[in-house]
C-alpha atoms as a PDB file:
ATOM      1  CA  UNK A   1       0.000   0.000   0.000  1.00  0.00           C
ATOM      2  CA  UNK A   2       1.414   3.709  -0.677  1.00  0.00           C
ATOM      3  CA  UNK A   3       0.352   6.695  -1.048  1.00  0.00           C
ATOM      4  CA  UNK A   4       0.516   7.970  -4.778  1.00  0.00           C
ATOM      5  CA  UNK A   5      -0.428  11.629  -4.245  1.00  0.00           C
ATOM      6  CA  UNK A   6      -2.527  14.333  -2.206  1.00  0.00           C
ATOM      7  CA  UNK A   7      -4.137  17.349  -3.976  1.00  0.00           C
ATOM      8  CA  UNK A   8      -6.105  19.950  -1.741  1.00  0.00           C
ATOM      9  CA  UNK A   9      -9.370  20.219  -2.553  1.00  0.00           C
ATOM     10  CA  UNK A  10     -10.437  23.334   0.111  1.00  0.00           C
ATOM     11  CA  UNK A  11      -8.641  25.250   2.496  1.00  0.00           C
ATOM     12  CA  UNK A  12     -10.865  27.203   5.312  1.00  0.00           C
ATOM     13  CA  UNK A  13      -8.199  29.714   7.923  1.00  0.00           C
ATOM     14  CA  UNK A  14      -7.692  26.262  10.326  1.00  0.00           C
ATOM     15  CA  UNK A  15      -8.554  23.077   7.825  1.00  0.00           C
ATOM     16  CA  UNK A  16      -7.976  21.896   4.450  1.00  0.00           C
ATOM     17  CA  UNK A  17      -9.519  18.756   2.647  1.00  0.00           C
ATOM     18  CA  UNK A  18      -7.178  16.742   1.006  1.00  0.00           C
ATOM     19  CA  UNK A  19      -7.970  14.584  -2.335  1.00  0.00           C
ATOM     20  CA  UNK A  20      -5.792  11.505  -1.553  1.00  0.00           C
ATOM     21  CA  UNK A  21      -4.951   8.742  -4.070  1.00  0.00           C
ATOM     22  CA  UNK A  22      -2.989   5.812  -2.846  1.00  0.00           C
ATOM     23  CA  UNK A  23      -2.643   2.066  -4.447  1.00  0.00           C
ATOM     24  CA  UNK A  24      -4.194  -0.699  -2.385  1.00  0.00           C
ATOM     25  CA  UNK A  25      -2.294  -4.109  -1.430  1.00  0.00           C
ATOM     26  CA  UNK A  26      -4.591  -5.738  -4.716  1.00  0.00           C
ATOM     27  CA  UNK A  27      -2.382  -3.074  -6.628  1.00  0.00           C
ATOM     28  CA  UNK A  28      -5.900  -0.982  -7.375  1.00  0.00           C
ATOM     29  CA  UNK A  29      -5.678   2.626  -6.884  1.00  0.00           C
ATOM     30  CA  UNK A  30      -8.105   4.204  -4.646  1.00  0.00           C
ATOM     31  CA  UNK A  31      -9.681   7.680  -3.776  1.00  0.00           C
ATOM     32  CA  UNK A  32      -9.572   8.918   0.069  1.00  0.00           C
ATOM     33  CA  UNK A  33     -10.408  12.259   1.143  1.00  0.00           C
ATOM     34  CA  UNK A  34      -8.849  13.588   4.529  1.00  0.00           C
ATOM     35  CA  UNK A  35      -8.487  16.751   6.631  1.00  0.00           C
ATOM     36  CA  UNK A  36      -5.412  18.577   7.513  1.00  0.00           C
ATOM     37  CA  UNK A  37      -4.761  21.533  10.565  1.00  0.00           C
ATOM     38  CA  UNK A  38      -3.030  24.418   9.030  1.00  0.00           C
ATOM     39  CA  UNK A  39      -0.132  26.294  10.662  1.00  0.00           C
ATOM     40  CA  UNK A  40      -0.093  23.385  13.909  1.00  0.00           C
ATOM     41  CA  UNK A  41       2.133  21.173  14.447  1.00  0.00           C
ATOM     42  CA  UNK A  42      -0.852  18.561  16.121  1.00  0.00           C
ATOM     43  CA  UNK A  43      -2.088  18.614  19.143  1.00  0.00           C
ATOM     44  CA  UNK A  44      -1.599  18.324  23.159  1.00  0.00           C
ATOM     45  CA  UNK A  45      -4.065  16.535  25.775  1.00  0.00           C
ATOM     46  CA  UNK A  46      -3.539  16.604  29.141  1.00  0.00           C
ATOM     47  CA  UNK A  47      -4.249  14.214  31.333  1.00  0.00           C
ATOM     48  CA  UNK A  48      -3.250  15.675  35.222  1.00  0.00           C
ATOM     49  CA  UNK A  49      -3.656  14.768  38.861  1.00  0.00           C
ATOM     50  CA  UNK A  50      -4.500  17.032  41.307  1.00  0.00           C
ATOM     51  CA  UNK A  51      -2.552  16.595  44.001  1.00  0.00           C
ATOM     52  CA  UNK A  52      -3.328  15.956  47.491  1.00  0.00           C
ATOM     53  CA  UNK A  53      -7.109  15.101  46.308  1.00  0.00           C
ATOM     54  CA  UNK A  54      -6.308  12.442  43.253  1.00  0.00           C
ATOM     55  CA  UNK A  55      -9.100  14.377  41.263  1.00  0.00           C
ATOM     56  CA  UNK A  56      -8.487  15.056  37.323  1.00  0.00           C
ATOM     57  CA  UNK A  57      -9.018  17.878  35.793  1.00  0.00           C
ATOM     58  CA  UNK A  58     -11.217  18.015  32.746  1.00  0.00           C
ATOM     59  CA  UNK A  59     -12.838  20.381  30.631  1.00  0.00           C
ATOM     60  CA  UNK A  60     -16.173  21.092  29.413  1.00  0.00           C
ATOM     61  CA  UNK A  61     -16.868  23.349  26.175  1.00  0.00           C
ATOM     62  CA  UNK A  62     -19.001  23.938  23.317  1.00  0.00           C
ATOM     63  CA  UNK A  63     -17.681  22.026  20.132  1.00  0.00           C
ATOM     64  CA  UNK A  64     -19.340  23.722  16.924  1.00  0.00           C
ATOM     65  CA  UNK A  65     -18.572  20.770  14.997  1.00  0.00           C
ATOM     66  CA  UNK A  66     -20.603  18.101  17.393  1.00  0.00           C
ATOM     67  CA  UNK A  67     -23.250  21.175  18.082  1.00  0.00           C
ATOM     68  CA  UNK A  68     -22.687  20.323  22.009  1.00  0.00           C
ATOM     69  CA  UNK A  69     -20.925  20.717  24.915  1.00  0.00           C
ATOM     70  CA  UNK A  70     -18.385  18.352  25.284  1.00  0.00           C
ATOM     71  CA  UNK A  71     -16.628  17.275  28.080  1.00  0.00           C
ATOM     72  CA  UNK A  72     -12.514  16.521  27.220  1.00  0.00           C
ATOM     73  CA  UNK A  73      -9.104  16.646  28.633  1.00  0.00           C
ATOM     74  CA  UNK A  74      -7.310  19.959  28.695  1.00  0.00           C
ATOM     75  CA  UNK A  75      -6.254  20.296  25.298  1.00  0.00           C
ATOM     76  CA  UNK A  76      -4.198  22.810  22.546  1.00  0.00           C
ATOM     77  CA  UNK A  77      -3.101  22.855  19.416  1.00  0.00           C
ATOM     78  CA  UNK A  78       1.194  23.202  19.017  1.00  0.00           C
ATOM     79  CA  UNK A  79       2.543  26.606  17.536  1.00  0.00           C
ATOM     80  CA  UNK A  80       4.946  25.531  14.533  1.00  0.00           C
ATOM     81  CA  UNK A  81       7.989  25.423  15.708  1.00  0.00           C
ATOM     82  CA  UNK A  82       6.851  25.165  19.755  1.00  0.00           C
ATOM     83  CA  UNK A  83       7.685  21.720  21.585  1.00  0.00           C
ATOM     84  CA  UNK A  84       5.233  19.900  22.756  1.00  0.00           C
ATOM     85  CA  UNK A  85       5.557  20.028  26.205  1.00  0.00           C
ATOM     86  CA  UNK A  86       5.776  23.575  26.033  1.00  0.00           C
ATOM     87  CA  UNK A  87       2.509  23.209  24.840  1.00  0.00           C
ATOM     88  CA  UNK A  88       0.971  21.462  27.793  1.00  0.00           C
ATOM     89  CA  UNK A  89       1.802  23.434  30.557  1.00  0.00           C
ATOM     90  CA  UNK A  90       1.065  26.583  28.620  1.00  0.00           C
ATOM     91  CA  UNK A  91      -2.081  24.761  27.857  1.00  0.00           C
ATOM     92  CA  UNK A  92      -3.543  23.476  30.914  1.00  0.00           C
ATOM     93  CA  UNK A  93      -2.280  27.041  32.772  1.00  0.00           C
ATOM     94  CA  UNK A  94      -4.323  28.368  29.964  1.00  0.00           C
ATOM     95  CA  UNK A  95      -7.826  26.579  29.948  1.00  0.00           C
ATOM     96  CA  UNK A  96      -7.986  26.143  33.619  1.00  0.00           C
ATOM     97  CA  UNK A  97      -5.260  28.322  35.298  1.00  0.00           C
ATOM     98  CA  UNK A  98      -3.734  25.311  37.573  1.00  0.00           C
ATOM     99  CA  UNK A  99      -0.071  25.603  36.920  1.00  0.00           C
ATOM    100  CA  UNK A 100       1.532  21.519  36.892  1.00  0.00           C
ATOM    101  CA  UNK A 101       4.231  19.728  36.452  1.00  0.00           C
ATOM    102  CA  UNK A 102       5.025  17.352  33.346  1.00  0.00           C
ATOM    103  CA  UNK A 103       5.826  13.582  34.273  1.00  0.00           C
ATOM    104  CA  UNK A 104       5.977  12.121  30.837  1.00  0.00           C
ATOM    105  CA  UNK A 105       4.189  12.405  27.307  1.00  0.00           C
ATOM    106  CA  UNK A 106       2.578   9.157  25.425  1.00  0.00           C
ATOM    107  CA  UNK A 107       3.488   8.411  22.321  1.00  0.00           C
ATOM    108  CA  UNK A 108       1.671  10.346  19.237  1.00  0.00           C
ATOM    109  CA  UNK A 109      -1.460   9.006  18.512  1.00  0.00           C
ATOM    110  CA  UNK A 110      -3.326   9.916  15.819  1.00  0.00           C
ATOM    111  CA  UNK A 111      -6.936  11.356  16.706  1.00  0.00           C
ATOM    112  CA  UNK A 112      -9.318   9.776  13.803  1.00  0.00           C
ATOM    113  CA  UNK A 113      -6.658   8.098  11.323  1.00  0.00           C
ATOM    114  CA  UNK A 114      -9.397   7.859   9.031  1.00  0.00           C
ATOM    115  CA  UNK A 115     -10.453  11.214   8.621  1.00  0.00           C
ATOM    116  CA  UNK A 116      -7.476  13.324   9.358  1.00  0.00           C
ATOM    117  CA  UNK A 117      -3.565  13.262   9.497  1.00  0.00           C
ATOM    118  CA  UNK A 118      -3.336  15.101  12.991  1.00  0.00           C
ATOM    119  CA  UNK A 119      -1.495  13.970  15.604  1.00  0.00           C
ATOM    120  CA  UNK A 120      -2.630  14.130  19.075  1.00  0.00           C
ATOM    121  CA  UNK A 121       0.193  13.936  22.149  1.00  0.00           C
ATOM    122  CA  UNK A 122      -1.272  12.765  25.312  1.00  0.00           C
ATOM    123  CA  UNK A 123       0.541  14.809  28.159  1.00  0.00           C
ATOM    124  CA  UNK A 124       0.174  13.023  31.848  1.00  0.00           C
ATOM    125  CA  UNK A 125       0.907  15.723  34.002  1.00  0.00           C
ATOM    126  CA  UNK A 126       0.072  16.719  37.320  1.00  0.00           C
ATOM    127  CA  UNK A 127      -0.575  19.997  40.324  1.00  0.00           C
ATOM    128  CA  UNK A 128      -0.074  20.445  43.574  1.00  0.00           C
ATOM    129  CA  UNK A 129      -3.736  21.987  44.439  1.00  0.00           C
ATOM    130  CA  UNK A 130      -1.918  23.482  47.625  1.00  0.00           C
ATOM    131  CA  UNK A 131       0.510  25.357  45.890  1.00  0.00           C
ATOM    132  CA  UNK A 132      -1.997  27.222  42.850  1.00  0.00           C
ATOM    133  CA  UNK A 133      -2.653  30.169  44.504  1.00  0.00           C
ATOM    134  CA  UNK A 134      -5.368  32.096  42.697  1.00  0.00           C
ATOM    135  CA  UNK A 135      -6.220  30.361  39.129  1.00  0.00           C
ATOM    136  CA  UNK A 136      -6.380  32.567  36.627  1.00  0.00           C
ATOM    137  CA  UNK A 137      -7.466  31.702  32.536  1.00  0.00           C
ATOM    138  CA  UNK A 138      -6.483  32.994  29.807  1.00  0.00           C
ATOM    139  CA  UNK A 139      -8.548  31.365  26.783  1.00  0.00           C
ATOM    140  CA  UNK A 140      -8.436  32.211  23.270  1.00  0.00           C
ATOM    141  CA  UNK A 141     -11.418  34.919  21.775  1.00  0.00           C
ATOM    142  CA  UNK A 142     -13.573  31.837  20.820  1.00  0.00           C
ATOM    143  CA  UNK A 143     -12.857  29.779  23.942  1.00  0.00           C
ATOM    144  CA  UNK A 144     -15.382  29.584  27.357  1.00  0.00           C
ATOM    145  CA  UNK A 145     -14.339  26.661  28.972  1.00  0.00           C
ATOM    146  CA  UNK A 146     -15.694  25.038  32.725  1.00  0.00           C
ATOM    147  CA  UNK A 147     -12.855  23.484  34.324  1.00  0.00           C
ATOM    148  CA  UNK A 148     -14.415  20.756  36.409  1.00  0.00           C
ATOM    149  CA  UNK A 149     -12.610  18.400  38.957  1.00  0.00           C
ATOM    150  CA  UNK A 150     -13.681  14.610  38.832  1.00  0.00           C
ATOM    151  CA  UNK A 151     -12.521  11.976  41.328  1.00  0.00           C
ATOM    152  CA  UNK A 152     -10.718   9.295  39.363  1.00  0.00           C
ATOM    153  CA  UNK A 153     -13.186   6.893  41.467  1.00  0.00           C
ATOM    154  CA  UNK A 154     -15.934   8.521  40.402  1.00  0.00           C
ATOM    155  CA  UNK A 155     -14.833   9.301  36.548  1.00  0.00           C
ATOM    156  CA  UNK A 156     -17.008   6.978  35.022  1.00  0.00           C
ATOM    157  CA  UNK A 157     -20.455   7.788  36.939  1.00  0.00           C
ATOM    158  CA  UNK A 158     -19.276  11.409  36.125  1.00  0.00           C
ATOM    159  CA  UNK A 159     -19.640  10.810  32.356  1.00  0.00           C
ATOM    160  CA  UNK A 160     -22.935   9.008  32.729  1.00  0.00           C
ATOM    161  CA  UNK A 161     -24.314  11.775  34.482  1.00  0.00           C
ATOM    162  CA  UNK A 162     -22.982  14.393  31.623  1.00  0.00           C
ATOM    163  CA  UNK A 163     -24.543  12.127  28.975  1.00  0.00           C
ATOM    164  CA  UNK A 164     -27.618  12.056  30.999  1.00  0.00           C
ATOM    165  CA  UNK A 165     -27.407  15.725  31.012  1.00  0.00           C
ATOM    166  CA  UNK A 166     -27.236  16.354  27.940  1.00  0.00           C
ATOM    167  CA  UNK A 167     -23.054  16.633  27.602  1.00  0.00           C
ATOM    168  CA  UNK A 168     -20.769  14.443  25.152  1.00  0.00           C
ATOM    169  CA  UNK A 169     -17.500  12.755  25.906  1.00  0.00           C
ATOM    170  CA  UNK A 170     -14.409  13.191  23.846  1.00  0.00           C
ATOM    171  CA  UNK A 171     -13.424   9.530  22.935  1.00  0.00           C
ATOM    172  CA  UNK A 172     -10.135  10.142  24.999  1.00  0.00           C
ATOM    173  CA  UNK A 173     -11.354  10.766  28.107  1.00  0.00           C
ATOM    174  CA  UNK A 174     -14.136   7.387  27.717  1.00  0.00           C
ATOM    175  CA  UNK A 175     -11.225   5.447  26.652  1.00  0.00           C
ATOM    176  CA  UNK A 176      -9.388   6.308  29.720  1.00  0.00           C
ATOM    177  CA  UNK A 177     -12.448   6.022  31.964  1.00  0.00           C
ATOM    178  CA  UNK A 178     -12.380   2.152  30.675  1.00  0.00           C
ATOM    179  CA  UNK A 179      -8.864   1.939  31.013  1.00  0.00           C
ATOM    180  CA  UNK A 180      -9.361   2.657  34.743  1.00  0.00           C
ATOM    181  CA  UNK A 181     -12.294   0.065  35.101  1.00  0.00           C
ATOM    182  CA  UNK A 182     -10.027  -2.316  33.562  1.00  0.00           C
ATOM    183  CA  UNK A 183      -7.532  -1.485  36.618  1.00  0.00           C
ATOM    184  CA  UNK A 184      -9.755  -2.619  39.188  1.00  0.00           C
END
């Protein structure tokens, strides 16, 4: 399989559509069309501990594309040229003014391989709650974002409740809901 070539078909100021021809393992060639940030360098989602408490901090914001509020990890796109875990602490002090610490970042990940290139870093991070002082945001023009402070205990009954409400979950934070169940 290989990619033979990628034409744009439209650009908007953050996304472009990509015309994407590529030759299958029969040797057929085949027609894929996938989306591409501009001007980013992917993505940063933060996953932190609050510390003495064990609660995570999440995020809960309206997402134009899903028409919904949707409740997600801390999360930014990376300036060109910016590292990555530059990004996440300037990220999470950003959306939800706790100021933490970086332990380690996963892997990239892609966030839906079949629809777009973008790469998605997962940042596990976390902040002493004792040591914040007062939290102060600073989010982007088009950016209102609840921070809200789950239990890790109580993560899962937390999304079921959102749901209930009305909220939607970000496949990232239900996958690592399970991945907790699994732990016990």
């Amino acid at each position: 399989m290989k990619r033979l070539n990628c034409s744009q078909i439209a650009a908007g100021n953050w996304l472009a559509l990509n015309r994407i021809s590529y030759c299958d393992n029969k040797g057929v060639e085949r027609i894929w069309e996938a989306v591409t940030r501009k001007n980013s360098a992917g993505a940063v989602a933060i996953i932190c501990r609050l510390l003495p408490s064990d609660r995570l901090i999440l995020v809960r914001q309206y997402r134009p594309p899903v028409d919904g509020m949707v409740i997600e990890f801390p999360a930014g796109l990376v300036n060109p040229g910016e590292d990555p875990n530059e990004t996440a602490v300037r990220e999470l002090r950003e959306e939800t003014g706790y100021h933490g610490r970086l332990i380690r970042m996963i892997p990239d990940a892609f966030s839906s391989p079949g629809m777009s290139s973008e790469i998605v870093r997962l940042a596990v991070m976390e902040a002493d709650e004792n040591a914040q002082g007062e939290l102060i945001t600073d989010f982007d023009e088009t950016e209102d974002i609840e921070t809200i402070l789950v239990p890790f205990a109580g993560l899962e009954n937390f999304l079921q409740e959102a749901v209930r409400r009305g909220d939607q979950v970000d496949g990232r934070v239900s996958a690592f809901a399970l991945g907790l169940e699994f732990m016990h």
